[in-house]
Protein backbone atom coordinates (compact mmCIF):
# COMPACT_ATOMS: atom_id res chain seq x y z
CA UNK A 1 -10.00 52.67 0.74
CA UNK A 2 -10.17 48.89 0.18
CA UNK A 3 -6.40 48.45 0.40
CA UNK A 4 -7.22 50.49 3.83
CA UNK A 5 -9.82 48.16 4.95
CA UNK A 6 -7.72 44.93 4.10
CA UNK A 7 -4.86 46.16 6.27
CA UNK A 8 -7.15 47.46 9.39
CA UNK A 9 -7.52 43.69 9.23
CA UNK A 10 -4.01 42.51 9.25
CA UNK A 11 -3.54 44.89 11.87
CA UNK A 12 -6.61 42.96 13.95
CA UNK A 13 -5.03 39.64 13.17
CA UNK A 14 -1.44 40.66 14.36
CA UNK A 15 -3.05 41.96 17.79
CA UNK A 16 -5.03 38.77 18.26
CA UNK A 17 -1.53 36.58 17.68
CA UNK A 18 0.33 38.45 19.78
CA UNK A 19 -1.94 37.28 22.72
CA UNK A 20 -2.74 34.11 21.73
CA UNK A 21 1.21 32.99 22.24
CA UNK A 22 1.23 34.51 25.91
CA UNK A 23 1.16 32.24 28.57
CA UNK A 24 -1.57 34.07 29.49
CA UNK A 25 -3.87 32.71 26.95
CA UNK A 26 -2.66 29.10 27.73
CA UNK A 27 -3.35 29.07 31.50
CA UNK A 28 -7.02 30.76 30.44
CA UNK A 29 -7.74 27.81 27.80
CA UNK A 30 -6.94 25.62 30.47
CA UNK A 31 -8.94 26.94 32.90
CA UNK A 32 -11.60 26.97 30.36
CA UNK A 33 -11.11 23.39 29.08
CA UNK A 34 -10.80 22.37 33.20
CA UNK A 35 -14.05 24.23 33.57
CA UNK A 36 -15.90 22.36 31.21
CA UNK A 37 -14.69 19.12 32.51
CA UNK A 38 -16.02 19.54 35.92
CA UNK A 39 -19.53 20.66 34.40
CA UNK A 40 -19.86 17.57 32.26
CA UNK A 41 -18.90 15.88 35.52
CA UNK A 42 -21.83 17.56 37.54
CA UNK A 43 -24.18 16.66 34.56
CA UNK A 44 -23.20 12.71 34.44
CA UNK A 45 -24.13 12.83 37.89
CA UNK A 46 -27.16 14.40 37.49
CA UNK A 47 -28.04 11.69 34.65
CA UNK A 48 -26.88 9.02 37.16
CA UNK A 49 -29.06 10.06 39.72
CA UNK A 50 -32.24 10.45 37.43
CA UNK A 51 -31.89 14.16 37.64
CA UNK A 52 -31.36 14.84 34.27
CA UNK A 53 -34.22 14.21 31.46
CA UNK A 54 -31.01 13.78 28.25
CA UNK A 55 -30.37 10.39 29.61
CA UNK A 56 -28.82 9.44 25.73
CA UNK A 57 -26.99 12.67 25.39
CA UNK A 58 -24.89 12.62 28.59
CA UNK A 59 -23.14 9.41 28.72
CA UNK A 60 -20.83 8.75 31.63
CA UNK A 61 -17.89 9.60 29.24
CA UNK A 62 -19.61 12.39 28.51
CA UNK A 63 -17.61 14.89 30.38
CA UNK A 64 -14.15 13.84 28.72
CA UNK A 65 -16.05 14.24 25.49
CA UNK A 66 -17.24 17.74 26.43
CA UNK A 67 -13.78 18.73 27.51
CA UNK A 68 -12.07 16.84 24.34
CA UNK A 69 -14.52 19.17 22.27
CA UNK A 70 -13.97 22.40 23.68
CA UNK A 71 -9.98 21.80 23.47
CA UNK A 72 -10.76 20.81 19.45
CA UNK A 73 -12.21 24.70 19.28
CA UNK A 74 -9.15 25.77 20.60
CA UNK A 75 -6.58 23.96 18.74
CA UNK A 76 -8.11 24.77 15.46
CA UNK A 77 -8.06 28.47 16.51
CA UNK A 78 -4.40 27.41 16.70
CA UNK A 79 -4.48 26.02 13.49
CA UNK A 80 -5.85 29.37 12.05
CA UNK A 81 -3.18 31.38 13.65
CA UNK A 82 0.01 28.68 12.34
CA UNK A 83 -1.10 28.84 8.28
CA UNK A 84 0.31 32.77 7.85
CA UNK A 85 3.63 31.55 9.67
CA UNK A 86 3.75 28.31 7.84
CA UNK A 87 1.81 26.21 5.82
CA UNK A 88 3.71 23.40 6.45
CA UNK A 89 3.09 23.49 10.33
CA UNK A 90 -0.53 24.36 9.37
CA UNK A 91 -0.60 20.61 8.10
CA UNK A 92 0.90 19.26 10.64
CA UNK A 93 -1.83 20.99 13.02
CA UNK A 94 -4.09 19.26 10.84
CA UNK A 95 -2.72 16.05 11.85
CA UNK A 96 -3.03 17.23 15.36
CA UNK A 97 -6.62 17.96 15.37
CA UNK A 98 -7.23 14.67 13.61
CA UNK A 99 -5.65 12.69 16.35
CA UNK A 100 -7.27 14.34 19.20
CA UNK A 101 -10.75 13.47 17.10
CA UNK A 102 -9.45 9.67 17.17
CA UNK A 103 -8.75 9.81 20.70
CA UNK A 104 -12.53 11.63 21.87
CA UNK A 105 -14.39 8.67 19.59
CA UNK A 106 -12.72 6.56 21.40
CA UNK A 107 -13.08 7.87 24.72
CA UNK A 108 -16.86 8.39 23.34
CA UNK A 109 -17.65 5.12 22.70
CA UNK A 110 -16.14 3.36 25.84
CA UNK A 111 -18.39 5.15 27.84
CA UNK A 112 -21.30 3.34 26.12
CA UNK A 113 -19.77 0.07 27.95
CA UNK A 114 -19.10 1.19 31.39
CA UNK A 115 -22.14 0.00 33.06
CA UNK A 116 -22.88 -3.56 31.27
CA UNK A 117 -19.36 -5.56 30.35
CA UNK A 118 -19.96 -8.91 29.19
CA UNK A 119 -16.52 -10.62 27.57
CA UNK A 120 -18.17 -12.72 24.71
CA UNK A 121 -17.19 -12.58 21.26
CA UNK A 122 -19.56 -10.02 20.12
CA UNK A 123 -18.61 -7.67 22.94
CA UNK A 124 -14.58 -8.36 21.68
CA UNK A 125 -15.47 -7.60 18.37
CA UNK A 126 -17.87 -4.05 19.16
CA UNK A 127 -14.28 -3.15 20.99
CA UNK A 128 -12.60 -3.29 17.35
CA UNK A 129 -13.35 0.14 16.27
CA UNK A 130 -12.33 1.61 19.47
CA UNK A 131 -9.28 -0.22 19.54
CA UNK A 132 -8.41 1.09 16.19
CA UNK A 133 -9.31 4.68 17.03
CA UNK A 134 -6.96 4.38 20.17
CA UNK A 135 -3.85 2.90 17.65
CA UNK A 136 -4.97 5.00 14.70
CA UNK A 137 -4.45 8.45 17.13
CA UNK A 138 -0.99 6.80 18.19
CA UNK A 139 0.31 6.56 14.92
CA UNK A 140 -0.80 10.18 13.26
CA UNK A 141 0.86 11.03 16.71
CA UNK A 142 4.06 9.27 15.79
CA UNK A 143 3.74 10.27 12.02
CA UNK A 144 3.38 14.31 12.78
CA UNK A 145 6.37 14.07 14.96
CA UNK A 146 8.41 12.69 12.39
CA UNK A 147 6.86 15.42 9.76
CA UNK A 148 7.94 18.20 12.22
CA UNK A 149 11.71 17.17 12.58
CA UNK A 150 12.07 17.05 9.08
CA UNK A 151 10.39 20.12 7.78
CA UNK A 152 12.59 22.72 5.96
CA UNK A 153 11.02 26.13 5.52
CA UNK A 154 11.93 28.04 2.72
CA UNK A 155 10.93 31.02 1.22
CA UNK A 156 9.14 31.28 -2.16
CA UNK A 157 9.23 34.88 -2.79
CA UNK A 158 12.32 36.85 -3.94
CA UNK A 159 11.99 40.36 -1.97
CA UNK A 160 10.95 41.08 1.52
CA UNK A 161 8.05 43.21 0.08
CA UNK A 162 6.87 39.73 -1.76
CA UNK A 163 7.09 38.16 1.33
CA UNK A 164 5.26 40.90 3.16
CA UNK A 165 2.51 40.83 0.39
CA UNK A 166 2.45 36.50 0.66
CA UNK A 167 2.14 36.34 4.63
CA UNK A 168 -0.40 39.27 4.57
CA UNK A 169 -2.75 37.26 1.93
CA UNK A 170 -2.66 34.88 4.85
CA UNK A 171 -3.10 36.42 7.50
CA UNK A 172 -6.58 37.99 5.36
CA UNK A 173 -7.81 34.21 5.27
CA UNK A 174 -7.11 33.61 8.10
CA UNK A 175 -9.04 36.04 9.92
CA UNK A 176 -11.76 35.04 7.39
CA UNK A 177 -11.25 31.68 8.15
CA UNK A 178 -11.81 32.76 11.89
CA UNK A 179 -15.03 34.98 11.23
CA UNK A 180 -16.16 31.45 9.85
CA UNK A 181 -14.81 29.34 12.15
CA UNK A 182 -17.10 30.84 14.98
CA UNK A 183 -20.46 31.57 12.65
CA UNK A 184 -20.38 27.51 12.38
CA UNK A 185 -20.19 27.40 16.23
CA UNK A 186 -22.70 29.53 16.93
CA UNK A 187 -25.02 27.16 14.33
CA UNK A 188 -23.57 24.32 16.23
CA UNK A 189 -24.75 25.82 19.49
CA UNK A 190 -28.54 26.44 18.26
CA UNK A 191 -28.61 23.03 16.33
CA UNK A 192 -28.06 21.35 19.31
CA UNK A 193 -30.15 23.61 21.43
CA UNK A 194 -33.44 22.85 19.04
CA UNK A 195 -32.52 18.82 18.38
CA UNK A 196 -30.85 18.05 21.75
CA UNK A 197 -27.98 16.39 20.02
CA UNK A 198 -24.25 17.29 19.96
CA UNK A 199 -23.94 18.97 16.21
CA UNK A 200 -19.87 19.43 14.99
CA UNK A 201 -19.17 21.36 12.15
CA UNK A 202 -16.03 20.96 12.05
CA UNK A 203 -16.27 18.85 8.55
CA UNK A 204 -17.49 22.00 7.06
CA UNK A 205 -14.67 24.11 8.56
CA UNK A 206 -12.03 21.04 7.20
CA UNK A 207 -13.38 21.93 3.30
CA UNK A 208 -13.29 25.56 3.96
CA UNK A 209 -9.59 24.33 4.33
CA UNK A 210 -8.90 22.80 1.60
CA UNK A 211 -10.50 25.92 -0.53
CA UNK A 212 -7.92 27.92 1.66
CA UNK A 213 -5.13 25.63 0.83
CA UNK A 214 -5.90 25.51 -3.18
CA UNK A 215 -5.93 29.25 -2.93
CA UNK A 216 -2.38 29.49 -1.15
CA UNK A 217 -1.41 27.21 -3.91
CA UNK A 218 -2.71 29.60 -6.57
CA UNK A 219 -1.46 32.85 -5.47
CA UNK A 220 1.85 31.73 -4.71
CA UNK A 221 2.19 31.18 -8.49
CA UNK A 222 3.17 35.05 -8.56
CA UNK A 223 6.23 34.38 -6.58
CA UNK A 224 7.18 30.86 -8.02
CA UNK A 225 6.79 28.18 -10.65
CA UNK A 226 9.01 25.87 -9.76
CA UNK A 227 7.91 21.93 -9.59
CA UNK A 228 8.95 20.96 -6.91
CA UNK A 229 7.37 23.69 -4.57
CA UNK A 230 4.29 23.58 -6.74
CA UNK A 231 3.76 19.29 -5.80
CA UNK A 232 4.39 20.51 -2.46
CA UNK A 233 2.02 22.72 -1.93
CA UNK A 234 -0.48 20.95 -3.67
CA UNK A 235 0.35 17.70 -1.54
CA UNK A 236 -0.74 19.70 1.31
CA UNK A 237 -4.25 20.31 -0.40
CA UNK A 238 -4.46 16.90 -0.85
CA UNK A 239 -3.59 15.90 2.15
CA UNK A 240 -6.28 17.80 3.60
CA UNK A 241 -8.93 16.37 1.55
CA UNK A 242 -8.14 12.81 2.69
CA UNK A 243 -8.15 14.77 6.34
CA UNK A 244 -11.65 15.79 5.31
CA UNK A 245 -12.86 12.36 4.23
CA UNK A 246 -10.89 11.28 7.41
CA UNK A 247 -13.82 13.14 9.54
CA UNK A 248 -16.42 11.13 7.62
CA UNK A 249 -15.85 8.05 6.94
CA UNK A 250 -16.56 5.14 9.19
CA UNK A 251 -14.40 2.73 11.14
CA UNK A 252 -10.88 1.71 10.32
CA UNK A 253 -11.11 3.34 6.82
CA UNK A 254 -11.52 6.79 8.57
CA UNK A 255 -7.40 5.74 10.50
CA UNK A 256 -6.77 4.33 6.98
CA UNK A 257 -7.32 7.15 4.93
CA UNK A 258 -5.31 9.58 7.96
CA UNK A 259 -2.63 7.30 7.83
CA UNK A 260 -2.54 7.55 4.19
CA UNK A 261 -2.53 11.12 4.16
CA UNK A 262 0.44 11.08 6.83
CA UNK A 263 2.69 8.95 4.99
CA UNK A 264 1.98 11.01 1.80
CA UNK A 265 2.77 14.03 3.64
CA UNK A 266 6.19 12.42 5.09
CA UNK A 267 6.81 11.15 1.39
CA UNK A 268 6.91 14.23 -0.19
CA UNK A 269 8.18 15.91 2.42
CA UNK A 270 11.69 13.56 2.54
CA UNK A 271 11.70 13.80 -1.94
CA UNK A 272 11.05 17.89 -1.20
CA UNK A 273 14.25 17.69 1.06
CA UNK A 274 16.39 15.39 -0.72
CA UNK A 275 15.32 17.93 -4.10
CA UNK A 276 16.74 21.30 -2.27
CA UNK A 277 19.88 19.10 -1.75
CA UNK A 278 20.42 18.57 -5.05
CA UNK A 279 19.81 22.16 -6.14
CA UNK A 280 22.74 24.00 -4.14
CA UNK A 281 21.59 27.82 -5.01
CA UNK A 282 18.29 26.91 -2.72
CA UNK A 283 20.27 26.49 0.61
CA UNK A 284 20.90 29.98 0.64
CA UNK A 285 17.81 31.13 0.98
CA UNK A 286 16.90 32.87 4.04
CA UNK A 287 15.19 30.62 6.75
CA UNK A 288 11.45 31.75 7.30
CA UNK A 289 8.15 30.56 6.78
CA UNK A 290 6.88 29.31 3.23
C-alpha cells in the first residue's frame, strides 16, 4: 500500500516535468512574469499620483522588484525539478537563484534614490552596497558558468534498478519539497496581506535544502562509500549552507560568503575531476545523472 502511495507520487512528479520543459510552460511564465511587471507599473503610478495609501511599500522600482520576485518562484520550481536529474546542476541552480537575489536588492534599493540625487560623499558611499550587489551577481554569474562546463556526471549506483531506486528517492523530495515550497507562499501571501509588507520565505525554503541535500548525502551511502564522491556530495551541503547564510547576512559579507561558496564549489569540483582521471576504471561508467 505505502510502496503504492510513494509511486502514485513519482508518477505525479514525472507528469508535472514533462510539462514544465515544454515551451509551452516557458512562454506562460513569461507571460506571467510580463504580467506582473505591468501591474507593479500601474501601482507606482498610482503611488505617484497620490492614489495609492502604501506610499513605503511601492517604490518606483517597485515593479522590477515585483517581477524579479515572481521569476525567483519560478526558478526555484526549476530548482526542484533539476535535483532528481542532477544534484550537481541542482547547485548550480542554487547559484542562479542567488544571483538573481543580488541583482533585485540592487534594483530594490536604487529605486529609493530616483527622486532626490545629491553627489556628496555620503550619497557615494550609501551607493557601496548596491554597487557590490550589482558586481557580487556578476561574478556568481561568471563562477556558475565555469561550474557548468566542467561538471562530470557520474553514476554512483551499480545496477539500473539502483539507479531507478536513487532518482525515485528524489523525485519523492522533491515533490515534498514542492508541497512545501508553495505552503510557505501561501504564508507569504497572508503575512503580507495582515502587515502590509513584502514577507520572503525563501530563507526557510534554502534550509529545507540543505536538510534535502544531507539526506541525498546519506542515502546514497547504500550505493557508495567512496571518498571522493562522499566530499563531493557533502561540499554541495555545504555549499548550500553558506547559500543560506548568503540570504541573511548583510552587505558585502552576504557577496562574500556566495563567492566563497562558488569558489569552493569550483574547487572541489576541478580535485573531483582531476580524481576520476587518476582512477581509469571510473571513465567507464555510463554518463547520467549522479
Amino acid at each position: 500500500m505505502l510502496r503504492s502511495f510513494f509511486q502514485l507520487q513519482i508518477k505525479a512528479f514525472d507528469y508535472l516535468d514533462s510539462h514544465w520543459e515544454g515551451s509551452t510552460v516557458s512562454k506562460v511564465i513569461s507571460n506571467i512574469v510580463l504580467g506582473f511587471f505591468l501591474f507593479g507599473l500601474l501601482l507606482g503610478l498610482l503611488n505617484y499620483l497620490g492614489f495609492w495609501v502604501y506610499n513605503a511599500l511601492f517604490s518606483p522600482f517597485f515593479a522590477i522588484e515585483l517581477a524579479f520576485n515572481v521569476l525567483l518562484i519560478f526558478e526555484v520550481l526549476g530548482l526542484i525539478f533539476l535535483i532528481p536529474k542532477s544534484v550537481a546542476d541542482s547547485v548550480g541552480k542554487q547559484f542562479e537563484i542567488i544571483s538573481l537575489v543580488l541583482l533585485r536588492d540592487a534594483f530594490k534599493e536604487f529605486g529609493h534614490y530616483l527622486e532626490s540625487v545629491n553627489w556628496e560623499l555620503e550619497f557615494v558611499m550609501e551607493l557601496l552596497p548596491i554597487i557590490s550587489d550589482a558586481f557580487g551577481a556578476i561574478l556568481i554569474f561568471f563562477i556558475t558558468g565555469i561550474f557548468y562546463k566542467n561538471q562530470r556526471h557520474l553514476r554512483i549506483t551499480q545496477s539500473h534498478e539502483e539507479q531507478k531506486g536513487f532518482i525515485g528517492i528524489k523525485k519523492l523530495l522533491s515533490i515534498y519539497l514542492t508541497i512545501s515550497f508553495f505552503g510557505l507562499g501561501v504564508y507569504d501571501v497572508i503575512s503580507t496581506y495582515q502587515t502590509h509588507q513584502f514577507i520572503y520565505s525563501i530563507k526557510l525554503f534554502y534550509t529545507l535544502l540543505i536538510f534535502t541535500d544531507v539526506f541525498i548525502l546519506l542515502f546514497s551511502l547504500r550505493y557508495t562509500t567512496k571518498y571522493f564522491n562522499l566530499f563531493r556530495y557533502s561540499s554541495f551541503a555545504l555549499a548550500t549552507i553558506f547559500l543560506r547564510l548568503t540570504l541573511s547576512a548583510p552587505a558585502y559579507y552576504n557577496v562574500g560568503l556566495a563567492i566563497i561558496a562558488g569558489l569552493m564549489v569550483l574547487g572541489v569540483t576541478a580535485i573531483y575531476n582531476m580524481l576520476l582521471n587518476k582512477v581509469p576504471e571510473l571513465e567507464k561508467i555510463e554518463k547520467i545523472s549522479s
